[in-house]
Protein backbone atom coordinates (compact mmCIF):
# COMPACT_ATOMS: atom_id res chain seq x y z
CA UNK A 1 -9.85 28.36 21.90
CA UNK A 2 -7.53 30.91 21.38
CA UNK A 3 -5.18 29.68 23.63
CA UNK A 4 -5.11 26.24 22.44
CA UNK A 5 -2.15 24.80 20.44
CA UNK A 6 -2.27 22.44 17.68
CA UNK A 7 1.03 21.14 16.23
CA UNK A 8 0.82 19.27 12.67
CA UNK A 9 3.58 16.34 11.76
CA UNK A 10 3.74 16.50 8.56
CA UNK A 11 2.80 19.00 5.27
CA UNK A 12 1.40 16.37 2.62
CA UNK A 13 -1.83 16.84 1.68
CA UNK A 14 -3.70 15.63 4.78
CA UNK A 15 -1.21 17.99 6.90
CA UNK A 16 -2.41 20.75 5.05
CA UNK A 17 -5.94 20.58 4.68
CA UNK A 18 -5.42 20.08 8.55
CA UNK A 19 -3.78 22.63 9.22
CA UNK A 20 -5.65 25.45 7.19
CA UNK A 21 -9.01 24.03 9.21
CA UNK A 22 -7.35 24.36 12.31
CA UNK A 23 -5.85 28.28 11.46
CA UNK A 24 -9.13 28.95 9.96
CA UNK A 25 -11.30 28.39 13.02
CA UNK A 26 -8.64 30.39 15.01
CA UNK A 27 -6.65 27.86 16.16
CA UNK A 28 -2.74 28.58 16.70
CA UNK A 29 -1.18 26.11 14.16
CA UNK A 30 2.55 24.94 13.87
CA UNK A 31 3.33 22.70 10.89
CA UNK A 32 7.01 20.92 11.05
CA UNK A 33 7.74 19.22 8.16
CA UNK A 34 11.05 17.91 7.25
CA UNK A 35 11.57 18.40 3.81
CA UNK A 36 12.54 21.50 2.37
CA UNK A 37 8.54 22.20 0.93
CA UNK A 38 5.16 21.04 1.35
CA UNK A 39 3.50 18.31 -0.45
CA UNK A 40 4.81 14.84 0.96
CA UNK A 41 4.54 12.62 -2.08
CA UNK A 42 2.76 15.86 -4.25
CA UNK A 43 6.11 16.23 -5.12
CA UNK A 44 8.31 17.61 -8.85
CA UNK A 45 11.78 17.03 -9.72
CA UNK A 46 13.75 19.21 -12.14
CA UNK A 47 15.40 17.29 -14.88
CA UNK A 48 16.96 18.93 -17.47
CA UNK A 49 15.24 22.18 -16.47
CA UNK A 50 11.96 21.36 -16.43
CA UNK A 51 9.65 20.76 -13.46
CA UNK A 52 7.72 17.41 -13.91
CA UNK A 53 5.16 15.58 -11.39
CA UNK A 54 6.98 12.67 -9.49
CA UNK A 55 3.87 11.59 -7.53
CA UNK A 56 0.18 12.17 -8.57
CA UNK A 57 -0.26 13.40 -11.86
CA UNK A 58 -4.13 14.70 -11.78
CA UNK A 59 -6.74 15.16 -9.47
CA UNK A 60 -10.12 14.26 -8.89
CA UNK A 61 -12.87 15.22 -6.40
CA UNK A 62 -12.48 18.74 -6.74
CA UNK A 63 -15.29 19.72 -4.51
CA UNK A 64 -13.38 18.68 -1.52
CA UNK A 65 -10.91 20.94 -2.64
CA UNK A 66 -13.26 23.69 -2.87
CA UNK A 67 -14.69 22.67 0.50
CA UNK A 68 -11.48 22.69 2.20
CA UNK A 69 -10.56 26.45 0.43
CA UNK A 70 -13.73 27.50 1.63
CA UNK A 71 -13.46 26.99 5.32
CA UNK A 72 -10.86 29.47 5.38
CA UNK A 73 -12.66 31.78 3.14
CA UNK A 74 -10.87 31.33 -0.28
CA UNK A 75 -12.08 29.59 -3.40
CA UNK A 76 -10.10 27.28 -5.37
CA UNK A 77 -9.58 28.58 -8.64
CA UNK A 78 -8.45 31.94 -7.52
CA UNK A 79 -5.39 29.75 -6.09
CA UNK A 80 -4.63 26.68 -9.25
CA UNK A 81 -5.91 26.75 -12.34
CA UNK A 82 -7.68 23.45 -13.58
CA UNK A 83 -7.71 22.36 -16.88
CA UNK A 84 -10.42 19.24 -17.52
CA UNK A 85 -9.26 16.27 -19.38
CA UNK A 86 -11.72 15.18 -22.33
CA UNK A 87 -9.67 11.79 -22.32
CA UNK A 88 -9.71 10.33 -18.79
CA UNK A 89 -7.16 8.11 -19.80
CA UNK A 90 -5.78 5.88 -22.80
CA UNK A 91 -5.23 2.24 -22.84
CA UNK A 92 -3.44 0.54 -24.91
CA UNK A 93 -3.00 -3.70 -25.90
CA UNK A 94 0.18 -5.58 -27.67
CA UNK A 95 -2.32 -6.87 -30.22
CA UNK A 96 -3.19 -3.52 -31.73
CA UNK A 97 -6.36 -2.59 -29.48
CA UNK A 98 -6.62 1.02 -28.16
CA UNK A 99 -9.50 2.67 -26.06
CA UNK A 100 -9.96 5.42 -24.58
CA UNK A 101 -12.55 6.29 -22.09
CA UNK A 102 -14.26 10.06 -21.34
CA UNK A 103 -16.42 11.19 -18.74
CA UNK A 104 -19.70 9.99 -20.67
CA UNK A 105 -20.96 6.53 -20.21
CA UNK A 106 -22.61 6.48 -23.50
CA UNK A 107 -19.54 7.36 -25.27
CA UNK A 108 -17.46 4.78 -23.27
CA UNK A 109 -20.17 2.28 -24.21
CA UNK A 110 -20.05 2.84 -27.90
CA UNK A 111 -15.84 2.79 -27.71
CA UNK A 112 -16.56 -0.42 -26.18
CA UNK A 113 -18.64 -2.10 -28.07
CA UNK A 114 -16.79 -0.55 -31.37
CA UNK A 115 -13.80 -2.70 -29.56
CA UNK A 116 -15.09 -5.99 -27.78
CA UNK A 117 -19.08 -6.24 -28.96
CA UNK A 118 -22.51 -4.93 -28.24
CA UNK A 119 -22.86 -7.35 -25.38
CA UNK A 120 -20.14 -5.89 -23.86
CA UNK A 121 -20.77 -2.19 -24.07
CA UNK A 122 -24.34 -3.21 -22.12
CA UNK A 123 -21.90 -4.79 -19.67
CA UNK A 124 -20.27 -1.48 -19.29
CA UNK A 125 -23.16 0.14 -18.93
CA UNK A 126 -24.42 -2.03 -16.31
CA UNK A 127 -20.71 -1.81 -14.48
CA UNK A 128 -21.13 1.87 -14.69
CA UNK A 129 -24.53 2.08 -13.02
CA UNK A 130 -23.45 -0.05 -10.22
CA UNK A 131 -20.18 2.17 -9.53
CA UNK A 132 -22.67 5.39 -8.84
CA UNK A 133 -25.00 3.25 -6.84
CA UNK A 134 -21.72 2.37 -4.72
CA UNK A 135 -20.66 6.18 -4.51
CA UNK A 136 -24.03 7.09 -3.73
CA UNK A 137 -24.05 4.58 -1.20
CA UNK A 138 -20.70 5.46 0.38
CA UNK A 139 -19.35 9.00 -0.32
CA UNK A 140 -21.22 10.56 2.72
CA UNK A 141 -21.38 7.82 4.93
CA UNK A 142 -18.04 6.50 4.79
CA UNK A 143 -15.48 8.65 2.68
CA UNK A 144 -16.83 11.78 3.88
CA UNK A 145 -17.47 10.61 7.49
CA UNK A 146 -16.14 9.83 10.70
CA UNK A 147 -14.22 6.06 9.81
CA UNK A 148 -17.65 3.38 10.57
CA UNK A 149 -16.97 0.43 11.71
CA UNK A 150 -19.44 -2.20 9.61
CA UNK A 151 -22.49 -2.28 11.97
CA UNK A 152 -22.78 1.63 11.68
CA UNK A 153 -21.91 1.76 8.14
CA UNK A 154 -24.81 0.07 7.50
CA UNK A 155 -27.12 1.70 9.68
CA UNK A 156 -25.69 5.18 8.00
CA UNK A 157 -26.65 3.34 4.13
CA UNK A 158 -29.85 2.52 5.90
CA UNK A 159 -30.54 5.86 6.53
CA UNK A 160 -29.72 7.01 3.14
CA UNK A 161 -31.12 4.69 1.20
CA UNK A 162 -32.14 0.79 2.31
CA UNK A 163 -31.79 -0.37 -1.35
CA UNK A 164 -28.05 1.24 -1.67
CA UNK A 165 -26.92 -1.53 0.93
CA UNK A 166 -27.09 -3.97 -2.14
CA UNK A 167 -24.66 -2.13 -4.06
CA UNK A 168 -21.39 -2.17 -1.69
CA UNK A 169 -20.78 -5.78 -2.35
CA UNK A 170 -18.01 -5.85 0.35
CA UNK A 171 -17.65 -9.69 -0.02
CA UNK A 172 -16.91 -10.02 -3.17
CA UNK A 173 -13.52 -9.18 -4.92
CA UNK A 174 -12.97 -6.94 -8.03
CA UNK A 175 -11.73 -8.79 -10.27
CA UNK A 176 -14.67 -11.52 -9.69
CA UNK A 177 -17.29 -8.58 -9.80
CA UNK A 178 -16.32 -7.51 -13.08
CA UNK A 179 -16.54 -11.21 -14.56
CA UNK A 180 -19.93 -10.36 -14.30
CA UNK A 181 -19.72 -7.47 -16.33
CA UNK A 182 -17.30 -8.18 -19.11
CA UNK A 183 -16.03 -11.84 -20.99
CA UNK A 184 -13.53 -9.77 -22.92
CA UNK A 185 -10.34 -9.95 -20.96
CA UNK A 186 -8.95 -6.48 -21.82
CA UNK A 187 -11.55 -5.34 -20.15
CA UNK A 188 -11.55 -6.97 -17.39
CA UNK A 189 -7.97 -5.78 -16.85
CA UNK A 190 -9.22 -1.85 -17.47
CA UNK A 191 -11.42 -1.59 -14.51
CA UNK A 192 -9.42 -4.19 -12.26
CA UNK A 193 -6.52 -1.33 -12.48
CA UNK A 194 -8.58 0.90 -10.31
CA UNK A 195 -7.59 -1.67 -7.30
CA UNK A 196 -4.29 0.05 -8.02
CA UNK A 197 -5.29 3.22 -7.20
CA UNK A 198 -5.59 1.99 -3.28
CA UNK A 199 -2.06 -0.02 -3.75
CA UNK A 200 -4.31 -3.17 -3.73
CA UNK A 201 -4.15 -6.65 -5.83
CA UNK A 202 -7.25 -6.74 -8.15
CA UNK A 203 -7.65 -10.29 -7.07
CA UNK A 204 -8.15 -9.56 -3.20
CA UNK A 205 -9.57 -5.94 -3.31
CA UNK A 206 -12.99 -5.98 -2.48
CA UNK A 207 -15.69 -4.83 -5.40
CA UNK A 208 -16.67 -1.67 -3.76
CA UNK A 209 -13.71 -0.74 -5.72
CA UNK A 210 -15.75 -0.14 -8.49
CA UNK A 211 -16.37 3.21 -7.56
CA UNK A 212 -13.23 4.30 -8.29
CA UNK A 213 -13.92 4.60 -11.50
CA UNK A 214 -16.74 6.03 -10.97
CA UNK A 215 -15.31 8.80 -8.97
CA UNK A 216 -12.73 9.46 -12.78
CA UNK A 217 -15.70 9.31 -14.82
CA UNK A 218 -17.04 12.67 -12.83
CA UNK A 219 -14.19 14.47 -14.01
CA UNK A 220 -10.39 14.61 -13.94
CA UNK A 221 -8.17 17.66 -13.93
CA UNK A 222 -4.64 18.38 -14.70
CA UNK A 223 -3.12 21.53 -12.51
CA UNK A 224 -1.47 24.31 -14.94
CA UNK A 225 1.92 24.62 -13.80
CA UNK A 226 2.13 21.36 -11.94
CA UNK A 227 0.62 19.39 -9.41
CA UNK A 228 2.86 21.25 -6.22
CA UNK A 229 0.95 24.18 -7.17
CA UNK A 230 -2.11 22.59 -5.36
CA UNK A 231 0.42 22.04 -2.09
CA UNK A 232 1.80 25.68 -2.58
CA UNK A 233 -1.96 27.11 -2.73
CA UNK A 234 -2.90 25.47 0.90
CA UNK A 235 0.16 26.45 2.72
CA UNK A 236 -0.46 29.99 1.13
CA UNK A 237 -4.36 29.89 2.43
CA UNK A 238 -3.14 28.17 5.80
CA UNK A 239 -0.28 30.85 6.24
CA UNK A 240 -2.98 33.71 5.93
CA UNK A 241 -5.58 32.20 8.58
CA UNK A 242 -2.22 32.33 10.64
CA UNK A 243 -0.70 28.99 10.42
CA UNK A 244 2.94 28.76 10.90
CA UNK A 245 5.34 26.33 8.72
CA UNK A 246 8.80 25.16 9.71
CA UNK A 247 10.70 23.28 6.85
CA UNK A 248 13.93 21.45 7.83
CA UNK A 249 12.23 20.25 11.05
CA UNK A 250 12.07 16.90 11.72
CA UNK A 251 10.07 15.67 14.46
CA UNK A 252 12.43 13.15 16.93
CA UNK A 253 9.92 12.02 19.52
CA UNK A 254 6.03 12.58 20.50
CA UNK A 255 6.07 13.98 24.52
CA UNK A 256 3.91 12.16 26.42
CA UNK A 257 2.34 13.90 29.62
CA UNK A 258 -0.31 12.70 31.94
CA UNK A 259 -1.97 10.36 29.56
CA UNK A 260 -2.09 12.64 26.67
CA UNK A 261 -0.09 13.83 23.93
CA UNK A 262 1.25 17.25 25.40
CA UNK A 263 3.78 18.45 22.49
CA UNK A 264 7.03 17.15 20.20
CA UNK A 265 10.85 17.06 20.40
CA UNK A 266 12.72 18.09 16.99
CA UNK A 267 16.11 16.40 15.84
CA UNK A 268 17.85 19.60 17.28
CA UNK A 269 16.51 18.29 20.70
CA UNK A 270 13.42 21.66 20.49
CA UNK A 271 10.19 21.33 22.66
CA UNK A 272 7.26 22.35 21.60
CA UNK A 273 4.38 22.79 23.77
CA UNK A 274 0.49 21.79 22.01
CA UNK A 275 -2.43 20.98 22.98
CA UNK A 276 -2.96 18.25 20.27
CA UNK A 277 -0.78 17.15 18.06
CA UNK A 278 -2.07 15.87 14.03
CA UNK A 279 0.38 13.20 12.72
CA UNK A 280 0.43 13.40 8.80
CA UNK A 281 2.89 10.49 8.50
CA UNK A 282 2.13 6.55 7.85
CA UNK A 283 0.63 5.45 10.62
CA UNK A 284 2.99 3.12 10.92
CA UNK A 285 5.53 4.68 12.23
CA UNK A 286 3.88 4.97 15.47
CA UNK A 287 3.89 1.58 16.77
CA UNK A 288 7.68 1.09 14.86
CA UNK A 289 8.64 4.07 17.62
CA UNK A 290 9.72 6.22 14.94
CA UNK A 291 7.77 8.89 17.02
CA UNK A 292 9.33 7.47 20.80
CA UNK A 293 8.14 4.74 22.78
CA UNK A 294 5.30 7.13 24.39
CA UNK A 295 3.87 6.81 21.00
CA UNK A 296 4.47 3.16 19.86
CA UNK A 297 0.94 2.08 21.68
CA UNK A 298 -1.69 4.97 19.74
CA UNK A 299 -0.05 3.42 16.08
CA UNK A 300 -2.65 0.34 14.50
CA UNK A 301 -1.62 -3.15 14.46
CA UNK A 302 0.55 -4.20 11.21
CA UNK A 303 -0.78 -5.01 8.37
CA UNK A 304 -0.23 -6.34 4.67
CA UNK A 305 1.42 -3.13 3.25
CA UNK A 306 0.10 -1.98 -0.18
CA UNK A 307 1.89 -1.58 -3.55
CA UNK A 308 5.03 0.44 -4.26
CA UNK A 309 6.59 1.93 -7.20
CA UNK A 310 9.69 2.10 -9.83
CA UNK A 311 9.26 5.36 -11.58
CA UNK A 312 11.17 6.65 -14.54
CA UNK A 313 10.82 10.67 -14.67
CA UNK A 314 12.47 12.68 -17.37
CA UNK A 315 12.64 14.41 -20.77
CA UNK A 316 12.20 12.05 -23.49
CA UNK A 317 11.03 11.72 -27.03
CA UNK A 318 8.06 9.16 -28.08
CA UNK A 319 7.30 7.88 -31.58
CA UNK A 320 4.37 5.50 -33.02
CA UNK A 321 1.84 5.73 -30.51
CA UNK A 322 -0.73 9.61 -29.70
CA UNK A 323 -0.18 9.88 -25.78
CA UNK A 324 -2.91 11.24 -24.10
CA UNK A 325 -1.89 13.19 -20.80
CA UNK A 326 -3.01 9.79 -19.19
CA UNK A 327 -2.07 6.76 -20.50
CA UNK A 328 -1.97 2.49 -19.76
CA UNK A 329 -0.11 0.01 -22.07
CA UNK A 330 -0.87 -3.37 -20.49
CA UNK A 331 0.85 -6.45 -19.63
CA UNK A 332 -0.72 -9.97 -20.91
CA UNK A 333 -0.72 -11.58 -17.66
CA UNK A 334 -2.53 -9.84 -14.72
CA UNK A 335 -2.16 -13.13 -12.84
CA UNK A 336 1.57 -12.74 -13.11
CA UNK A 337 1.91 -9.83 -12.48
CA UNK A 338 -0.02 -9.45 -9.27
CA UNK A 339 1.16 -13.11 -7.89
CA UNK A 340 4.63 -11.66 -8.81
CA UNK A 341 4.25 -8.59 -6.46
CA UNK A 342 2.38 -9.50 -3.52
CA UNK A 343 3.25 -13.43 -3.46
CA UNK A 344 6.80 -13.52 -4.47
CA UNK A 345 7.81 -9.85 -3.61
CA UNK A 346 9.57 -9.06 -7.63
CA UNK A 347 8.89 -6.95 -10.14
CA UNK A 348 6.76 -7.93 -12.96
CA UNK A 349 8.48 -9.81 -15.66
CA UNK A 350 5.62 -8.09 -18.33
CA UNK A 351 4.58 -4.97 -16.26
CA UNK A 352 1.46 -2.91 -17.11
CA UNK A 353 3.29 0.53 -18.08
CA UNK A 354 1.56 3.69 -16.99
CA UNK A 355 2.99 6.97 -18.55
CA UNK A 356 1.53 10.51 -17.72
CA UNK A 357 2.77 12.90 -21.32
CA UNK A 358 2.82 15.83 -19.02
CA UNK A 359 2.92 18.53 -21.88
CA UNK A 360 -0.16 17.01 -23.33
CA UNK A 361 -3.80 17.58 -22.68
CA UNK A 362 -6.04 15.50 -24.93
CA UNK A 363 -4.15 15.99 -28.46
CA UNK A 364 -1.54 13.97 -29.21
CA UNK A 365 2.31 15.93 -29.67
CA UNK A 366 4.41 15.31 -32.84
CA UNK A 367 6.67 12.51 -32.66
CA UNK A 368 10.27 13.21 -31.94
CA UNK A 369 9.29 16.00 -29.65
CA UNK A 370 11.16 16.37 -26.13
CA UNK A 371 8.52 16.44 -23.91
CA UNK A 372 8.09 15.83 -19.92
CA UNK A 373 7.32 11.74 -18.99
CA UNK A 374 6.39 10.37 -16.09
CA UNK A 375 6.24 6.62 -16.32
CA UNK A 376 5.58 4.14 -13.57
CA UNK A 377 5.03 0.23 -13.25
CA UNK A 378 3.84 -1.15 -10.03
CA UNK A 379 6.71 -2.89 -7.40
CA UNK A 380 6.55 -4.62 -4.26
CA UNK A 381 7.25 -2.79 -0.89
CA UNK A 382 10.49 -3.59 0.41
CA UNK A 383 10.45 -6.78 2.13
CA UNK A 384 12.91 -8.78 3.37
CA UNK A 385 15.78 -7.78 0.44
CA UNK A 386 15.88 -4.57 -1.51
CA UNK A 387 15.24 -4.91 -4.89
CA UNK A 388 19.15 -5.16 -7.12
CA UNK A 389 19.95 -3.10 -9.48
CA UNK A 390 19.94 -5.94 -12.16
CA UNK A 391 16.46 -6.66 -11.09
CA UNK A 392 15.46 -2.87 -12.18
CA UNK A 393 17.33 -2.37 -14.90
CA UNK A 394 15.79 -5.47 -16.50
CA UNK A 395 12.13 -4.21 -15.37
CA UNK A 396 13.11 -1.10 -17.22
CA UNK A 397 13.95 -2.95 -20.41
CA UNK A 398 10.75 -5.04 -19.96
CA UNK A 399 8.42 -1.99 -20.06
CA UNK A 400 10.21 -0.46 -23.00
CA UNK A 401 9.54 -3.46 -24.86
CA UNK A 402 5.94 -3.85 -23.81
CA UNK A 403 5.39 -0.17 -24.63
CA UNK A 404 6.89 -0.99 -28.19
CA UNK A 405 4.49 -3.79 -28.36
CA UNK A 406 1.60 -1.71 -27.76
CA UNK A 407 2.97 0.62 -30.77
CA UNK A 408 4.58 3.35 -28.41
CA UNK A 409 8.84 4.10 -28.72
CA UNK A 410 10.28 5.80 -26.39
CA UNK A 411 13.27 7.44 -25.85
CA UNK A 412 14.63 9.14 -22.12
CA UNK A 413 17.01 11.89 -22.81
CA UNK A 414 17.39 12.59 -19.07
CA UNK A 415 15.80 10.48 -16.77
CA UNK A 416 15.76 9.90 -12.68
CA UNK A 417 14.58 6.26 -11.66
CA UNK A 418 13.05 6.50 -8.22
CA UNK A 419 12.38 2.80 -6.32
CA UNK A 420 10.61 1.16 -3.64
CA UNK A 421 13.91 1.59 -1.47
CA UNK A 422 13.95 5.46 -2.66
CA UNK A 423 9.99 6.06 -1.15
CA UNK A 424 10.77 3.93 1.88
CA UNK A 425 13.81 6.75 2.62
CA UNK A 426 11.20 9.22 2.00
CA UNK A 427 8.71 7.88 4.43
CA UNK A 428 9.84 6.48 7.22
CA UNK A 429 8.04 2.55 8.59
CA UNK A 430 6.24 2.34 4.82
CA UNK A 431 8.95 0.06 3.44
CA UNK A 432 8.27 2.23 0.35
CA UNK A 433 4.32 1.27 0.46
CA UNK A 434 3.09 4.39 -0.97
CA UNK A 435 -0.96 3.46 -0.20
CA UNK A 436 -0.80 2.62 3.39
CA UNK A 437 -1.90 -0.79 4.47
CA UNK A 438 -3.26 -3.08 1.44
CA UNK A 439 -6.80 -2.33 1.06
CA UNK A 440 -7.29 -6.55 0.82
CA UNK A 441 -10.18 -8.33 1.96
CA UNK A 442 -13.59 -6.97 3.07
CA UNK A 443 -12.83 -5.19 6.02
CA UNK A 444 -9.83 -3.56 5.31
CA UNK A 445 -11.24 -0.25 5.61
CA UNK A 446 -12.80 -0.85 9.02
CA UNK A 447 -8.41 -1.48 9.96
CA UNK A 448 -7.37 1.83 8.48
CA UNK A 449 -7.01 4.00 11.82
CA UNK A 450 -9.53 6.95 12.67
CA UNK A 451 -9.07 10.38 12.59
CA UNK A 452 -8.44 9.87 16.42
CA UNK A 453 -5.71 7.72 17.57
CA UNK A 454 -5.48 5.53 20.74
CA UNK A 455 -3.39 8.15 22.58
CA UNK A 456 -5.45 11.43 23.97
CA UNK A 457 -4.51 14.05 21.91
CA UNK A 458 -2.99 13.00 19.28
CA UNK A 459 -4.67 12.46 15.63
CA UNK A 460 -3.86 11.04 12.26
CA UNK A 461 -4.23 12.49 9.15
CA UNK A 462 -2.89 10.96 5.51
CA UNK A 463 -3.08 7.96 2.90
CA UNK A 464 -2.54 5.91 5.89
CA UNK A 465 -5.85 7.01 8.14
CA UNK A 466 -9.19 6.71 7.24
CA UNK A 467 -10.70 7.06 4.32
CA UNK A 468 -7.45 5.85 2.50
CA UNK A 469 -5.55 6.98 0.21
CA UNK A 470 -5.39 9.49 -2.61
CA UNK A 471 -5.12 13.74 -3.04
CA UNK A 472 -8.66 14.05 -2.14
CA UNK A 473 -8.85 10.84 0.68
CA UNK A 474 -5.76 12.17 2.31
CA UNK A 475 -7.32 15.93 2.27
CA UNK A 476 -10.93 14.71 3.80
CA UNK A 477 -8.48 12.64 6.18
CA UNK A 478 -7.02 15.78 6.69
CA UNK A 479 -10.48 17.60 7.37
CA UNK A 480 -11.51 14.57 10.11
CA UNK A 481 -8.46 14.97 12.34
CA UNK A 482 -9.13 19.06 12.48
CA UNK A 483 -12.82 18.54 13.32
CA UNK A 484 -11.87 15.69 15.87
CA UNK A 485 -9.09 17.87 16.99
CA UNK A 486 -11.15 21.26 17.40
CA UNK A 487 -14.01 19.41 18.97
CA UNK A 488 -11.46 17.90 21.47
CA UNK A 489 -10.20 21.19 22.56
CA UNK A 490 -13.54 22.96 22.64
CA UNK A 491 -14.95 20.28 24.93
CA UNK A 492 -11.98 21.08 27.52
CA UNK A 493 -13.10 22.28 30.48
CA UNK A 494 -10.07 24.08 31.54
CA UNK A 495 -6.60 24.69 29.83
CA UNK A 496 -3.76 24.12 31.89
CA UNK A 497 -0.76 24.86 30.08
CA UNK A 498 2.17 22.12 29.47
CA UNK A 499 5.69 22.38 31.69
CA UNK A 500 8.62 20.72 30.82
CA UNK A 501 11.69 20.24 32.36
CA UNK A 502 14.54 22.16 30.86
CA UNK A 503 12.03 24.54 29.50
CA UNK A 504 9.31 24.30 26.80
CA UNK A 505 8.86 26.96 24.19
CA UNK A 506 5.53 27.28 22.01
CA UNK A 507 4.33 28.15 18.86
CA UNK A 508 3.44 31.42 18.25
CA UNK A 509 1.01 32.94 15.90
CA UNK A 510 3.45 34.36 13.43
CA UNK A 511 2.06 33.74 9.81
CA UNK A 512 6.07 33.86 7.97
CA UNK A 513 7.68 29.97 7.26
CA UNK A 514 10.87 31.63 8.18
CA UNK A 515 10.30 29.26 11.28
């Protein structure tokens, strides 16, 4: 397959776990990606000197990083250093209560019951044995997996194990599953924020949800030096199994030839010849014809788009309160705040307040201190107005206050605020959705598009694509549309090269990102 192109859109996460696959098995590889660096929302800003996260903040599911490192021949930790938290995360209430939870059940169920009760620390324990029945159930079959649809998702449980088929609970929502677990209502607002994770609305995400946590409790590791270290390391990798990287390049149109995706057409009005092209972008933006009308048809049908962001990033000092590296202060109405986003399209008036202490692994920092923050409340994707300035300066104010609530001053010395309208500039059709589609109602991920679009030849990779999103969804994503694209190319029974009028060049070999 020497001979056979493949041309990535895109260099987040899923674009380059793609694209090191592809080099790897001796593919030639071109990766155009419009921003200046890879990561796509793996991203840092620099405020007053100092490099902080402004997207994920930790990852989990490290062996499909070391899968992904190893198909090229490399091993993870020669690449990032990962430092394990102790404290997953802590959570904090404005009536005084604090817990925080670890990676050992029996020490989450004593915190627990020390806070809400021995009845409910069995609860835990009972939610926490259903969440690894539901991995069990689903990380090979589904995450890890060519996207099912639901009569060969069960047939795949089937095969694993007839009795895990009881534990997906696909019918039932979150935040109803965990009424069976837990009467105390902080708690019940503790696991329901895993329905975050996917962008969804605890109240319509279905229970399989569950295994998010799950998936933390197995262990959660900060990246020494920053999260864009772990973007840096798989260009690096790609670059040396002879991927080539173009920054600056912005993809105009998809070209269309004989059926089939047959190459791309940059801003500058370049052609590039490949034999498949892997779209790393939100799906989306295929059937908006963000990628030309040849494209519109291969992109899925719309759908409910998931939760966006305000984010506050800067140097600040904190006072009161012993950040962990990850930490929750909640609001008092989930109800609210949920109905407020996805019904009524505002920011919270009480948000839940999430702040990652960047400098901080599990000890707490001396107050006063200047020290990196990333903090972040949920928003709605833009809609049908943009959100006013009034609207998130006030949201601003309203954290700050709940934070001081929960015991927890804090002071921005330098600070960027990044909104919904800021991540829908970023990534084009998402309306600033940051999660793809919503992941709402029982067969939303049957509607998250495979690895293999509707067009020949082109594939989609990303938070968008199945399995969904997340650093190490978006990688195995990543990992599908190689395989599907490899396979593709090997089953070919003869290459006839692409012609263009007006000329078409190619992408070479060349392992520089000069481009």
């Amino acid at each position: 397959m020497g001979d056979r192109r493949v041309i990535v859109i895109g260099s987040g996460i899923g674009g380059l776990a793609a694209a090191l696959l592809t080099a790897a098995r001796g593919v030639p590889t071109l990766v155009l990606e419009r921003a200046e660096a890879p990561g796509g929302k793996l991203s840092e800003i620099e405020i007053a000197g100092r490099p902080i996260d402004a997207g994920p903040t930790v990852l989990t599911m490290r062996d499909v990083f070391e899968d992904v490192f190893a198909s090229a021949g490399a091993a993870l930790d020669d690449h990032v250093k990962l430092k394990p938290l102790g404290v997953l995360a802590r959570h904090a209430w404005a009536d005084g209560a604090r817990l925080d939870l670890t990676g050992d059940v029996e020490e989450n169920a004593d915190a627990i019951g020390a806070l809400a009760g021995a009845d409910e620390a069995r609860g835990y324990r009972a939610f926490a044995s259903r969440g690894a029945r539901m991995l069990k159930a689903l990380d090979s079959t589904f995450m890890r997996a060519s996207r099912p649809n639901p009569v060969s998702l069960v047939a795949r449980v089937g095969r694993l194990d007839w009795r895990s088929l009881t534990a997906i609970s696909p019918f039932e929502t979150l935040w109803s599953a965990l009424g069976t677990h837990f009467r105390d209502a902080r708690l019940r607002q503790l696991f329901a924020r895993y329905a975050t994770y996917c962008g969804a609305s605890p109240f319509l995400a279905p229970a399989t949800l569950m295994l998010v946590a799950e998936v933390e409790r197995r262990g959660v590791w900060r990246i020494e030096g920053g999260m864009r270290r772990l973007a840096d390391a798989l260009r690096g990798v790609a670059e040396r199994a002879g991927a080539e990287f173009r920054f600056g390049a912005d993809v105009e149109s998809l070209v269309v030839e004989g059926g089939r995706a047959a190459g791309v057409v940059t801003r500058g009005g370049e052609k590039l010849a490949a034999d498949a092209v892997i779209f790393n972008g939100d799906a989306a933006a295929l059937g908006a014809g963000l990628l030309g009308e040849g494209a519109r048809k291969a992109g899925p049908a719309p759908q409910g788009r998931s939760l966006s962001a305000m984010t506050l990033i800067g140097v600040g000092a904190t006072r009161g309160f012993p950040l962990a590296h990850h930490n929750v202060f909640f609001g008092p109405d989930y109800v609210e705040e949920f109905d407020a986003i996805f019904k009524h399209g505002r920011l919270p008036a009480q948000p839940t307040t999430y702040v990652c202490a960047s400098d901080r692994q599990d000890e707490a920092g001396e107050d006063g201190e200047a020290e990196r923050l990333f903090v972040l409340v949920n928003a709605p994707a833009e809609g049908a107005r943009a959100l006013t300035g009034e609207e998130l300066r006030g949201c601003e104010k309203a954290a700050m206050a709940l934070m001081r609530r929960c015991g927890l001053t804090l002071e921005m010395k330098a600070a960027h605020r990044a909104t919904p309208a800021d991540f829908a500039a970023r990534f084009p059709a998402t309306g600033g959705a940051l999660y793809g589609a919503a992941a709402h109602g029982w067969s939303a991920a049957f509607r998250r598009p495979a690895a293999r679009a509707r067009l020949p030849g082109l594939y989609l990779a990303g938070g968008s694509a199945h399995p969904g999103p997340g650093l190490p969804m978006a990688a195995l994503s990543g990992r599908q549309a190689a395989l599907a694209a490899i396979s593709d190319l090997a089953s070919m029974r003869r290459y006839v090269p692409a012609a263009m009028s007006g000329g078409m060049s190619t992408p070479s070999a060349r392992t520089d990102a000069s481009g």
